[in-house]
N, C-alpha and C. Protein backbone atom coordinates (compact mmCIF):
# COMPACT_ATOMS: atom_id res chain seq x y z
N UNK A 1 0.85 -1.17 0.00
CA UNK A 1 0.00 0.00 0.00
C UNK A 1 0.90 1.24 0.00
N UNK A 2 0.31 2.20 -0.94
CA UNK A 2 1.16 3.20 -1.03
C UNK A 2 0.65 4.16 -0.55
N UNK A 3 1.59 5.24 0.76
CA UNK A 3 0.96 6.03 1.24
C UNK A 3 1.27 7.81 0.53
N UNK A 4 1.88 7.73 0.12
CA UNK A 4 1.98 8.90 -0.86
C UNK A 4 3.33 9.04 -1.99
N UNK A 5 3.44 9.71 -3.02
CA UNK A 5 4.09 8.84 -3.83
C UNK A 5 5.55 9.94 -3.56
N UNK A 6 5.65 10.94 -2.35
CA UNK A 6 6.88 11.19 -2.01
C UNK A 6 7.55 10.16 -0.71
N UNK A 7 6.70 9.77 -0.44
CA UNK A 7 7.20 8.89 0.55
C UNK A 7 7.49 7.87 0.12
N UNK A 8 6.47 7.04 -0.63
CA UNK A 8 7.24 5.98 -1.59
C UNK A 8 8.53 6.06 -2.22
N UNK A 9 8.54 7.24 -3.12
CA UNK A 9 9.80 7.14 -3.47
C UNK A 9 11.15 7.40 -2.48
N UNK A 10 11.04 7.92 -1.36
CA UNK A 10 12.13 7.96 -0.47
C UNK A 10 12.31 6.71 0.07
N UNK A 11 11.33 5.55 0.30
CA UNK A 11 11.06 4.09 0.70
C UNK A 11 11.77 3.78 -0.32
N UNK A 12 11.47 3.81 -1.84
CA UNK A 12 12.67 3.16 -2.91
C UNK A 12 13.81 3.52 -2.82
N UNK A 13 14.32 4.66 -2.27
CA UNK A 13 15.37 5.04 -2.19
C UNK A 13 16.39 4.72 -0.96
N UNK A 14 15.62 4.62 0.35
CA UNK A 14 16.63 4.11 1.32
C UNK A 14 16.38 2.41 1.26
N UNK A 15 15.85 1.77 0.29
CA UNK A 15 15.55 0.17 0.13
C UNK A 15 17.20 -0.16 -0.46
N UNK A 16 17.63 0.85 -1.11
CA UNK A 16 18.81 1.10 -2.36
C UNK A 16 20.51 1.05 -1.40
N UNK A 17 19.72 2.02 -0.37
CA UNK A 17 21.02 2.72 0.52
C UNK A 17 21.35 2.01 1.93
N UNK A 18 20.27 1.15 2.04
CA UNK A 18 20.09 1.35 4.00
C UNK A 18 19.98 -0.48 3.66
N UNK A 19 20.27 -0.63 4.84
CA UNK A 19 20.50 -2.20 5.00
C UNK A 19 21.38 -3.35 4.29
N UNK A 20 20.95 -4.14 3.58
CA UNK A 20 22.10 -4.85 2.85
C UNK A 20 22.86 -4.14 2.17
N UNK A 21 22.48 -3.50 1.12
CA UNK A 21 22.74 -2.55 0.33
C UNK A 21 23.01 -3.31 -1.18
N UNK A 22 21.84 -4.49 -1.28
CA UNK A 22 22.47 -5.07 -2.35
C UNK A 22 21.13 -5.75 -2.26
N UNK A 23 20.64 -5.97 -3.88
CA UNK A 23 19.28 -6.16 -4.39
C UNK A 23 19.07 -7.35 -5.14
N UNK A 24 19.13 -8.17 -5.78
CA UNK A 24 18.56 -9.05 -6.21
C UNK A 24 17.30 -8.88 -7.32
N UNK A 25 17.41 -9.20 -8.58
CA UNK A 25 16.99 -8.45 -9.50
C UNK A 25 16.44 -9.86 -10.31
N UNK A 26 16.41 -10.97 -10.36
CA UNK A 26 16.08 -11.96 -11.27
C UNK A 26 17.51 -12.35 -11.85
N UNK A 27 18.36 -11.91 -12.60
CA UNK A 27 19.53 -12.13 -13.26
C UNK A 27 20.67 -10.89 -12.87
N UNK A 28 19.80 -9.72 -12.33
CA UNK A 28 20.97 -8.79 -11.74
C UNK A 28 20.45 -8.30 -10.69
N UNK A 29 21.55 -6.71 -10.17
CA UNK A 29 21.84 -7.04 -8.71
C UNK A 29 21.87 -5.33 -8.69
N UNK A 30 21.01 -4.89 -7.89
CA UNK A 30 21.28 -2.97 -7.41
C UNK A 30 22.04 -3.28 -6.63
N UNK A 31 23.36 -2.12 -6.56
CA UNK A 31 23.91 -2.55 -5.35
C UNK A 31 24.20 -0.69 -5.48
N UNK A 32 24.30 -0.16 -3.76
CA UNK A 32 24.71 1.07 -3.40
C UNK A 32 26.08 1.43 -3.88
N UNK A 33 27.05 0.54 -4.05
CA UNK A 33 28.30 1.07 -4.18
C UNK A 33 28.31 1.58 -5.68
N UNK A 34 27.49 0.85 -6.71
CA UNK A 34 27.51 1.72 -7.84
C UNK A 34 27.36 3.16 -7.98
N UNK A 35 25.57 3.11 -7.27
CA UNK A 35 25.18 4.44 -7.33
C UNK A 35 26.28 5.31 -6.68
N UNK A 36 26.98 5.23 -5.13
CA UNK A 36 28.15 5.85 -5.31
C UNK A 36 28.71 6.54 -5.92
N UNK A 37 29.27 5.43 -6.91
CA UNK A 37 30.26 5.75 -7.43
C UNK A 37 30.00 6.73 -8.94
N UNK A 38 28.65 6.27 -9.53
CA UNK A 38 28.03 7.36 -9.99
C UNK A 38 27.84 8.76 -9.24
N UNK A 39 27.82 9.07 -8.35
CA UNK A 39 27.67 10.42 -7.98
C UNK A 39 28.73 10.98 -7.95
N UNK A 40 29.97 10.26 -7.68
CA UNK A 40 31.05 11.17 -7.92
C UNK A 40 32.01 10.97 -8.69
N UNK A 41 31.53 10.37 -10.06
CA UNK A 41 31.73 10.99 -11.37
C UNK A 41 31.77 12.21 -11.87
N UNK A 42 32.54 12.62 -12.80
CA UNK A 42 32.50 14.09 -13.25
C UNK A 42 31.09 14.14 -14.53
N UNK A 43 30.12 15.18 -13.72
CA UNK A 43 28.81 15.48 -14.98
C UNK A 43 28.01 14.73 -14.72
N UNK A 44 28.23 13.70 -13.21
CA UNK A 44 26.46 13.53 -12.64
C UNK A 44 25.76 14.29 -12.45
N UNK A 45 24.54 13.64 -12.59
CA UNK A 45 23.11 14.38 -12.23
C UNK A 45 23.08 14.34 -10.31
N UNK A 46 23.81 13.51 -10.23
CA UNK A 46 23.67 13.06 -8.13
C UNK A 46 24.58 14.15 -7.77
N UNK A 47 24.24 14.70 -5.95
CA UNK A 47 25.06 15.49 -5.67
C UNK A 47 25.39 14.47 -4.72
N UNK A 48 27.02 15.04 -3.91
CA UNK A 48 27.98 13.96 -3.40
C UNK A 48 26.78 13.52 -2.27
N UNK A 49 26.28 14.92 -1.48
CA UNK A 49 25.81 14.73 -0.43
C UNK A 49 24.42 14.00 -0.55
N UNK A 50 23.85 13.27 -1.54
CA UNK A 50 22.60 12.72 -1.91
C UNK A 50 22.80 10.81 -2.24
N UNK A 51 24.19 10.77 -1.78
CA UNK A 51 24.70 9.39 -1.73
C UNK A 51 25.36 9.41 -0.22
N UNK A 52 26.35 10.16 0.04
CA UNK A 52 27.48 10.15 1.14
C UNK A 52 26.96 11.12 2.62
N UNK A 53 26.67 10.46 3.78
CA UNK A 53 26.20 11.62 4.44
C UNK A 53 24.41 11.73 4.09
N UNK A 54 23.65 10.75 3.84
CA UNK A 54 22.46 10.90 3.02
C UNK A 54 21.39 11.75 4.66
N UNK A 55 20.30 12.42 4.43
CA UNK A 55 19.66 12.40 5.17
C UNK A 55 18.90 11.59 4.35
N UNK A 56 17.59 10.17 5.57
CA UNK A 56 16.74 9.71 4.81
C UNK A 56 15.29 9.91 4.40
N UNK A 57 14.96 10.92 5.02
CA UNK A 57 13.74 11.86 4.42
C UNK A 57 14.19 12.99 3.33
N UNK A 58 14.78 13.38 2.75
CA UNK A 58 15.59 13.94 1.89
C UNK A 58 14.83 13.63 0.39
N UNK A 59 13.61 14.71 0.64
CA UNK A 59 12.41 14.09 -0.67
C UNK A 59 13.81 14.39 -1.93
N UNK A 60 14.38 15.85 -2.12
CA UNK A 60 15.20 15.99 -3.24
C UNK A 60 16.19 14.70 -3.36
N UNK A 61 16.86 14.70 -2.80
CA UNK A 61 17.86 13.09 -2.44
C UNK A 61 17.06 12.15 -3.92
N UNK A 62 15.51 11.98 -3.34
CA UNK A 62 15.69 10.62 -3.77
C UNK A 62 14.45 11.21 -5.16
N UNK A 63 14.26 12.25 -5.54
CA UNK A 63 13.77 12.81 -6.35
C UNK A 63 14.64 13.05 -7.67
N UNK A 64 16.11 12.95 -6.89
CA UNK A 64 17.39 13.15 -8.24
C UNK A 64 17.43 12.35 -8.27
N UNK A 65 17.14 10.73 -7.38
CA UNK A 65 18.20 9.30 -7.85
C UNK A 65 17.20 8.81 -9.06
N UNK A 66 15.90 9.74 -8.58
CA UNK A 66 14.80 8.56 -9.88
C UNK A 66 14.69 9.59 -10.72
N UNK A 67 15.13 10.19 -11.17
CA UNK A 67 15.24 11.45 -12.16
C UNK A 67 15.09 10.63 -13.37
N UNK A 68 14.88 11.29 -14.80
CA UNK A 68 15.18 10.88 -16.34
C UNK A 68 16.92 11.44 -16.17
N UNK A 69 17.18 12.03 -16.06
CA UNK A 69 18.78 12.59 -16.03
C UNK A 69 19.65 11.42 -15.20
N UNK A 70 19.17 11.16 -14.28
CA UNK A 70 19.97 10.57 -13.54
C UNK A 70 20.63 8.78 -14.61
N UNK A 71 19.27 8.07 -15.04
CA UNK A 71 18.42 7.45 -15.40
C UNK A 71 19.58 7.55 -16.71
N UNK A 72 19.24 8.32 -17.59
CA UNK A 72 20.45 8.87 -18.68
C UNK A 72 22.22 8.74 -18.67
N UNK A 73 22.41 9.20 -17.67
CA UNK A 73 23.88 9.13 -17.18
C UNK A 73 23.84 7.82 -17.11
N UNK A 74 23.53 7.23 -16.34
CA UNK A 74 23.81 5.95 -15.74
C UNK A 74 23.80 4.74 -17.09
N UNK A 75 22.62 5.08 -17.94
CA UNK A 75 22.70 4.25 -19.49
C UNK A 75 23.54 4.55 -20.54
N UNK A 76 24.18 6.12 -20.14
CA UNK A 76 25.32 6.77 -21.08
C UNK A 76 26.34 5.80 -20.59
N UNK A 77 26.65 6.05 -19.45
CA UNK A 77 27.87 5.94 -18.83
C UNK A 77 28.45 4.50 -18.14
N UNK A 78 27.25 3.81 -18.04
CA UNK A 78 27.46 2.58 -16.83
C UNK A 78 26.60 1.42 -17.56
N UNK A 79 26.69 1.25 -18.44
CA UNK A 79 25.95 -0.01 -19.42
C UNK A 79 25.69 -1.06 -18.58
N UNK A 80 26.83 -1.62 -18.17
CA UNK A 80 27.08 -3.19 -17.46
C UNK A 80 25.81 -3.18 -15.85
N UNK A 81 25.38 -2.20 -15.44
CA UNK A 81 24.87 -1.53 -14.36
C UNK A 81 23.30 -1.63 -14.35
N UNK A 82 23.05 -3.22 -15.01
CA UNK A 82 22.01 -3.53 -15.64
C UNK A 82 21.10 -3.42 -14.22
N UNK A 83 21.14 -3.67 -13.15
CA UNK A 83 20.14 -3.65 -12.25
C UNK A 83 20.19 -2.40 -12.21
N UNK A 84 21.02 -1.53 -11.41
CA UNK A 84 20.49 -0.16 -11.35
C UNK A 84 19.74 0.56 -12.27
N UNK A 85 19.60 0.03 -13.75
CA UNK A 85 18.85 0.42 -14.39
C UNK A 85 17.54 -0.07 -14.53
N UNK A 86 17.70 -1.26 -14.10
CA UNK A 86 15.65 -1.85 -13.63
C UNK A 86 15.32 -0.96 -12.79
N UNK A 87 16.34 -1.30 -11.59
CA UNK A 87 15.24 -0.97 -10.13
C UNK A 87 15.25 0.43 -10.51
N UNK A 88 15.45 1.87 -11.11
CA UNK A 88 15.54 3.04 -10.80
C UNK A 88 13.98 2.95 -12.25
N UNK A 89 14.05 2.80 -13.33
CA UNK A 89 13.31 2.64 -14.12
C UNK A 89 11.77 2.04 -13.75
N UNK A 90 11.79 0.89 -13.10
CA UNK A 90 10.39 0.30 -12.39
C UNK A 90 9.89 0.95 -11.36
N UNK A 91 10.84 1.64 -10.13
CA UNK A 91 10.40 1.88 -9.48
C UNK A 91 10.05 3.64 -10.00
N UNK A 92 11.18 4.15 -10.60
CA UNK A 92 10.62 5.77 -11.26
C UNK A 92 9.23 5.71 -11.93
N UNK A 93 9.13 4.88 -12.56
CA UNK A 93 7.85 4.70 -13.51
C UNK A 93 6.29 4.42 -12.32
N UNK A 94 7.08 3.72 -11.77
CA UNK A 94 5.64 2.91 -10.45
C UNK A 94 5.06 4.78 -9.53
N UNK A 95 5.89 5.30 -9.58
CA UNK A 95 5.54 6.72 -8.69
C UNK A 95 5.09 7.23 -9.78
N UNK A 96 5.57 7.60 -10.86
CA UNK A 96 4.78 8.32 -12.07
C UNK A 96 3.56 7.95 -12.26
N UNK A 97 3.29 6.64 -12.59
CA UNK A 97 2.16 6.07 -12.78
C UNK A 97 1.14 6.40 -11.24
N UNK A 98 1.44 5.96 -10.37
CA UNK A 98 0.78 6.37 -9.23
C UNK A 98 0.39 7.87 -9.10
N UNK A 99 1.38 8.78 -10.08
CA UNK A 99 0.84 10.51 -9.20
C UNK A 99 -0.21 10.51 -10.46
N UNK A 100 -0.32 10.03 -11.48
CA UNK A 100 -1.49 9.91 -12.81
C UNK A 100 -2.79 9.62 -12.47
């Protein structure tokens, strides 16, 4: 049950950051240390402090991780990074669809 679709998405977002830190995808795997390491790349869309130091109510935080930009970089830049590109894509889309 979804209780509002900023809170949801901060729920997708510390699911990403907080606890194992590693996802399970059918054939691939989100794991935090990517996204990381995407943020402090030169010409991310992530700011350092929206990975490192996270607050976890931090609606912007997790408003940039499910971004189309973010989303972009990560398919420009990080091909092999096949889960981070499900889980940010299913779950970006699942809040879109929900604020519709």
């Amino acid at each position: 049950m979804l209780q509002d679709s900023k809170h949801s998405l901060k729920t997708f977002h510390n699911n990403l950051f907080l606890g194992a830190r590693l996802l399970v995808l059918v054939d691939y795997t989100a794991i935090y240390n990517h996204i990381e390491e995407l943020a402090f790349t030169s010409g991310s869309p992530l700011y350092h402090c929206d990975v490192y130091k996270l607050d976890c109510q931090d609606d912007n935080a997790a408003a940039c991780l499910f971004s189309g930009a973010t989303f972009n970089f990560l398919a420009k830049h990080y091909p092999p990074y096949l889960g981070e590109l499900i889980y940010l894509f299913i779950f970006g889309e699942l809040i879109d669809a929900y604020q519709n």
